[in-house]
Each structure stands twice: as structure tokens, then as C-alpha cells.
N, C-alpha and C. Protein backbone atom coordinates (compact mmCIF):
# COMPACT_ATOMS: atom_id res chain seq x y z
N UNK A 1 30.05 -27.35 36.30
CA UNK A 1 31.50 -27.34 36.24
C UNK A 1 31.97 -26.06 35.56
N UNK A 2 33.11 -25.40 36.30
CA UNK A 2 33.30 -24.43 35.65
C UNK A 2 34.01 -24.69 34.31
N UNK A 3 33.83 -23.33 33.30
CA UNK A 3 34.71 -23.35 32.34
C UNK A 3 36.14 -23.73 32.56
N UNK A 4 36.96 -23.80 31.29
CA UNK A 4 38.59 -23.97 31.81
C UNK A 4 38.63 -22.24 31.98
N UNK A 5 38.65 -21.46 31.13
CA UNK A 5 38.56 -20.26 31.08
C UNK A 5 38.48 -19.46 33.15
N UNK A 6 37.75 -20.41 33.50
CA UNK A 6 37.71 -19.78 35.05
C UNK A 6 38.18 -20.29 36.23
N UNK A 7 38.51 -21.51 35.72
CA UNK A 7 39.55 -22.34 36.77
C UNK A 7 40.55 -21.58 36.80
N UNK A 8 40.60 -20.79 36.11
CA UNK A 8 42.35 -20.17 37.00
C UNK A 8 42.20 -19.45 37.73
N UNK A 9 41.14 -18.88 38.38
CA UNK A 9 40.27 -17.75 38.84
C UNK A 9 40.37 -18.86 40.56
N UNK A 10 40.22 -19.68 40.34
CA UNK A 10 39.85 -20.89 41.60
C UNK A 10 40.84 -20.82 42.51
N UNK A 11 40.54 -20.27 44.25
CA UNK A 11 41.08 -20.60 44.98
C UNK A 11 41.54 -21.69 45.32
N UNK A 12 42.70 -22.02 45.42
CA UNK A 12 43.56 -22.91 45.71
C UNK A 12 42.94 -23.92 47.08
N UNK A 13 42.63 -23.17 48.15
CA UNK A 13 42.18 -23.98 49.01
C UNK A 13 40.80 -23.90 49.07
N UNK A 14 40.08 -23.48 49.10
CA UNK A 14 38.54 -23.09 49.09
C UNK A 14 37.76 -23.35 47.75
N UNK A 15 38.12 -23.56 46.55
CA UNK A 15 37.77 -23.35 45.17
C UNK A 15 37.25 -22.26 44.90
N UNK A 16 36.95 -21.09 45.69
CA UNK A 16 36.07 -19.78 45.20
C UNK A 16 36.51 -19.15 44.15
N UNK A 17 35.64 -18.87 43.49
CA UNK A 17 36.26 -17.95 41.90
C UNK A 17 36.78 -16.49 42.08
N UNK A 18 37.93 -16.66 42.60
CA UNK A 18 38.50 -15.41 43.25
C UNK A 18 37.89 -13.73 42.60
N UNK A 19 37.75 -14.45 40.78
CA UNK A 19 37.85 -13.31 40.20
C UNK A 19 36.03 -12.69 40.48
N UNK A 20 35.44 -13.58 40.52
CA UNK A 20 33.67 -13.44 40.91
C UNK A 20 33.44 -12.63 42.39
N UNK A 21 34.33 -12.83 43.24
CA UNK A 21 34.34 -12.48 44.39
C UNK A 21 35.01 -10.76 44.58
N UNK A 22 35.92 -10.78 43.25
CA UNK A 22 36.70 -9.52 43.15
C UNK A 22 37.70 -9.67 44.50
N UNK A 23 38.09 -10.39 44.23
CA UNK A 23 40.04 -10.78 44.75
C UNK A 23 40.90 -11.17 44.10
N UNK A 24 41.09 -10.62 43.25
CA UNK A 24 42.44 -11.05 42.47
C UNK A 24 43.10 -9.44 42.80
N UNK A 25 44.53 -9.87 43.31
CA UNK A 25 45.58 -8.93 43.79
C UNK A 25 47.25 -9.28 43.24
N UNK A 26 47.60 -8.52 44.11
CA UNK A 26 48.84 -8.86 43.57
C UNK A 26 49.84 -8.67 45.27
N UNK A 27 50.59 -9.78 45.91
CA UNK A 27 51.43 -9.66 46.76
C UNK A 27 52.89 -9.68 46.44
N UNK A 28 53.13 -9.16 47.37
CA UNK A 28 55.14 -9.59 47.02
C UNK A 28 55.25 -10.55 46.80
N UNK A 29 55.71 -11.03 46.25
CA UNK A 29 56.37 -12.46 45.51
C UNK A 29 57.05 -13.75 46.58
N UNK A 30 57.95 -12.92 47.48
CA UNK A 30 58.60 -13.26 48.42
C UNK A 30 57.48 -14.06 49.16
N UNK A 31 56.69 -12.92 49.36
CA UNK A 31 55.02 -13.52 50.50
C UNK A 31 54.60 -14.56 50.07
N UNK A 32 54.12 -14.49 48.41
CA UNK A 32 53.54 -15.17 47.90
C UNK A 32 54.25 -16.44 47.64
N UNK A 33 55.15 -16.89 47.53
CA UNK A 33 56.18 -18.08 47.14
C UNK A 33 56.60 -19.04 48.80
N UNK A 34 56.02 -17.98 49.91
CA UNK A 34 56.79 -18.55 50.99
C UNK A 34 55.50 -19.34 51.46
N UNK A 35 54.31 -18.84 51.10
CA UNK A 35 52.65 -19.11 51.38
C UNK A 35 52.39 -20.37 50.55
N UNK A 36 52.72 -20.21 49.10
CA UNK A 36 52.02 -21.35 48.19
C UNK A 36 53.11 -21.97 47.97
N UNK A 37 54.50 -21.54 47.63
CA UNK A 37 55.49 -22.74 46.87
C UNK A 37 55.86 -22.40 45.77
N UNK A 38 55.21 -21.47 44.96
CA UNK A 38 55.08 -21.36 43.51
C UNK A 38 54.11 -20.13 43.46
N UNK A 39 55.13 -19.66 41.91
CA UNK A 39 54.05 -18.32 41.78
C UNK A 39 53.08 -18.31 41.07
N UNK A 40 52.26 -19.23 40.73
CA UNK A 40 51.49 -19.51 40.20
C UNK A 40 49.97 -20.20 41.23
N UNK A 41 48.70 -20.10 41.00
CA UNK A 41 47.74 -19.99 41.37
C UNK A 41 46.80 -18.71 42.06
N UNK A 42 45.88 -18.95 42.53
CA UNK A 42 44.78 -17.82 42.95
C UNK A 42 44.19 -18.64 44.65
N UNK A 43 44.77 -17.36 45.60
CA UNK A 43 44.23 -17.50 46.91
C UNK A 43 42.96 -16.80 47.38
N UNK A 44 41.84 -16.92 47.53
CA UNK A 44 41.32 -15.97 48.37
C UNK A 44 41.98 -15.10 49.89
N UNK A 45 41.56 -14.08 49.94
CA UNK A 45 42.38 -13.39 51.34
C UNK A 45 42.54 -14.05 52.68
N UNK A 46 41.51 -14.72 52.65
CA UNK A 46 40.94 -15.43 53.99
C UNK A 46 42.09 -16.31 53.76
N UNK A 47 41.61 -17.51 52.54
CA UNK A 47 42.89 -18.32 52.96
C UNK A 47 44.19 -17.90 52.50
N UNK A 48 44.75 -16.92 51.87
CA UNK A 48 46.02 -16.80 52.34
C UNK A 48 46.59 -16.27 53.65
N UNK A 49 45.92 -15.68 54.41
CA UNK A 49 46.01 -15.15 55.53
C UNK A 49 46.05 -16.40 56.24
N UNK A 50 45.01 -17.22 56.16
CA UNK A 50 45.10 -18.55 56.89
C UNK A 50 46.61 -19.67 56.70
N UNK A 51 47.56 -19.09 55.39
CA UNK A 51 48.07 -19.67 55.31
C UNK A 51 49.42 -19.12 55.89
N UNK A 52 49.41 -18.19 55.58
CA UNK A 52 50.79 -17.40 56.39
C UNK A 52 50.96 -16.40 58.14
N UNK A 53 49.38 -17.03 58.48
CA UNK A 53 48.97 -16.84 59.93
C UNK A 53 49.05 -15.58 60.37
N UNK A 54 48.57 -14.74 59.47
CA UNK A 54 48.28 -13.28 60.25
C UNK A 54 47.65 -12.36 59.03
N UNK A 55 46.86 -11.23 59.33
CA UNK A 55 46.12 -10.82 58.21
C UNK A 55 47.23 -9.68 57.38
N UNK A 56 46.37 -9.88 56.35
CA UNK A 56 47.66 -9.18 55.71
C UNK A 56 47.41 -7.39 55.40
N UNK A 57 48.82 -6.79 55.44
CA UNK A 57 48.64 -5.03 55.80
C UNK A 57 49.11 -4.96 54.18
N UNK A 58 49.24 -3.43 54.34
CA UNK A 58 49.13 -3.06 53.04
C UNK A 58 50.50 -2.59 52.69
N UNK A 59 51.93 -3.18 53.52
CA UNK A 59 53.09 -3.54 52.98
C UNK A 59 53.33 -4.86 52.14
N UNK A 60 52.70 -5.37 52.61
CA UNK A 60 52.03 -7.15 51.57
C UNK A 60 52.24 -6.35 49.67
N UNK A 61 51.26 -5.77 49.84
CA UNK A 61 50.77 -5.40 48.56
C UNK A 61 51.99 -4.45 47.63
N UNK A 62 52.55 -4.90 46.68
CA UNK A 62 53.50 -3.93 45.73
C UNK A 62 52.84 -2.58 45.16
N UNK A 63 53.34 -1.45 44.82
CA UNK A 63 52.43 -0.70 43.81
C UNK A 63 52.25 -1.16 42.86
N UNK A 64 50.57 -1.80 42.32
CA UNK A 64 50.93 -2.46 40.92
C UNK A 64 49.18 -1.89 40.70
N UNK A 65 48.72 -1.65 39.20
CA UNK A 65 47.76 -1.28 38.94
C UNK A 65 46.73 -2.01 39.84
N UNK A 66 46.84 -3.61 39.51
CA UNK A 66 45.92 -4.65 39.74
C UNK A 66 45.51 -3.82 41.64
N UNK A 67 46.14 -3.49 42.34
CA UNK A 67 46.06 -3.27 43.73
C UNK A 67 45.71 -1.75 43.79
N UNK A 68 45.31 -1.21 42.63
CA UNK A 68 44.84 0.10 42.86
C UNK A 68 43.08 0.20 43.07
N UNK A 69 42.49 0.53 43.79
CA UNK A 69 40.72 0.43 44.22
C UNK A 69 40.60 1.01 43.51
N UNK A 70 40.78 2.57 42.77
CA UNK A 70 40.13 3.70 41.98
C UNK A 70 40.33 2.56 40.81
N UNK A 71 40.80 1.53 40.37
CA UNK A 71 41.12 1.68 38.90
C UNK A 71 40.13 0.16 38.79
N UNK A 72 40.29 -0.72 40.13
CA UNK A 72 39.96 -2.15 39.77
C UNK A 72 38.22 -2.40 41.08
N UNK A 73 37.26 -2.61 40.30
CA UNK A 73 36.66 -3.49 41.60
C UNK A 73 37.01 -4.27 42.38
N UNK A 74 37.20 -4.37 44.28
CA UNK A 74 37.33 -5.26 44.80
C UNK A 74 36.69 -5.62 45.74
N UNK A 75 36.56 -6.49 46.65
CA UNK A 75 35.91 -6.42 47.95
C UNK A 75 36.35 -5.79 48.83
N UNK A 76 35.37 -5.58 49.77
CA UNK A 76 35.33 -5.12 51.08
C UNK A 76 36.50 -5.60 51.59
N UNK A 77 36.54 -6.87 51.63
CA UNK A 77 37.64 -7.50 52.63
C UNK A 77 39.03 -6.70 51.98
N UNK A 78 39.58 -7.56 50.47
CA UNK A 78 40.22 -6.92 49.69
C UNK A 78 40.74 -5.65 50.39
N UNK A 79 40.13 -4.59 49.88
CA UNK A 79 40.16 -2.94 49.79
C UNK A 79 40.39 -2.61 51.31
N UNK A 80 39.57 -3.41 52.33
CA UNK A 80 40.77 -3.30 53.72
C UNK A 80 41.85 -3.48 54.24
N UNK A 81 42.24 -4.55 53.43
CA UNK A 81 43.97 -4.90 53.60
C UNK A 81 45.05 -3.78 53.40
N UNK A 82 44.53 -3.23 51.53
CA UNK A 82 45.10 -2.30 51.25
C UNK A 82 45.60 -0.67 51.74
């Protein structure tokens, strides 16, 4: 069982530890609120894409450190969106 410490890390639909996987990002808000409901939780890419039915480009993404590759590890998948 994970720590509490890493449940927040937990994809919402999948349980994957977003942050283990290196997906934690940051979307527009707008995106993000119209996808989950609330601005609060952690999606993997796959399933948010699965949730708002199309993959996501790199107008999705705000300028925000967290979405910078030079500064943050991410995945493959991740770092293609962007």
C-alpha cells in the first residue's frame, strides 16, 4: 500500500503513480476542470486524453516551470505532447 505521502501522485483512473512515471504537468485549468470536475487530482496522459477524447498538443500546456523538459524529468509520452 502506498504511503499517504504518494497517493496524491495516483492517477485518478488507472492508480499509476504519476509522479514515478514522470507525469506530473500542468494543463489549462479550463481543460483540466472540463476533464475531471475539479482542480484537484493527478491524471496520467493516456487517461486524460482518454478523457477529453483527443491527444493533447502543446496549446494544452500553460508556460509554467513544471512543463519545462530542460528543467523537469518527464516521459517520452509527456515530452511529446509538449
Amino acid at each position: 500500500m502506498p504511503s499517504n505521502s504518494r497517493r496524491k501522485w495516483k492517477c485518478l483512473d488507472c492508480g499509476v503513480d504519476t509522479g514515478k512515471i514522470r507525469e506530473h504537468y500542468f494543463v489549462r485549468t479550463e481543460l483540466w476542470v472540463s476533464a475531471v470536475g475539479s482542480v484537484r487530482g493527478m491524471l496520467c496522459v493516456s487517461d486524460l486524453e482518454s478523457r477529453i477524447g483527443r491527444r493533447l498538443e502543446s496549446s494544452d500546456f500553460p508556460d509554467v516551470h513544471i512543463n519545462n523538459p530542460l528543467l523537469y524529468e518527464m516521459s517520452d509520452r509527456l515530452r511529446s505532447r509538449l
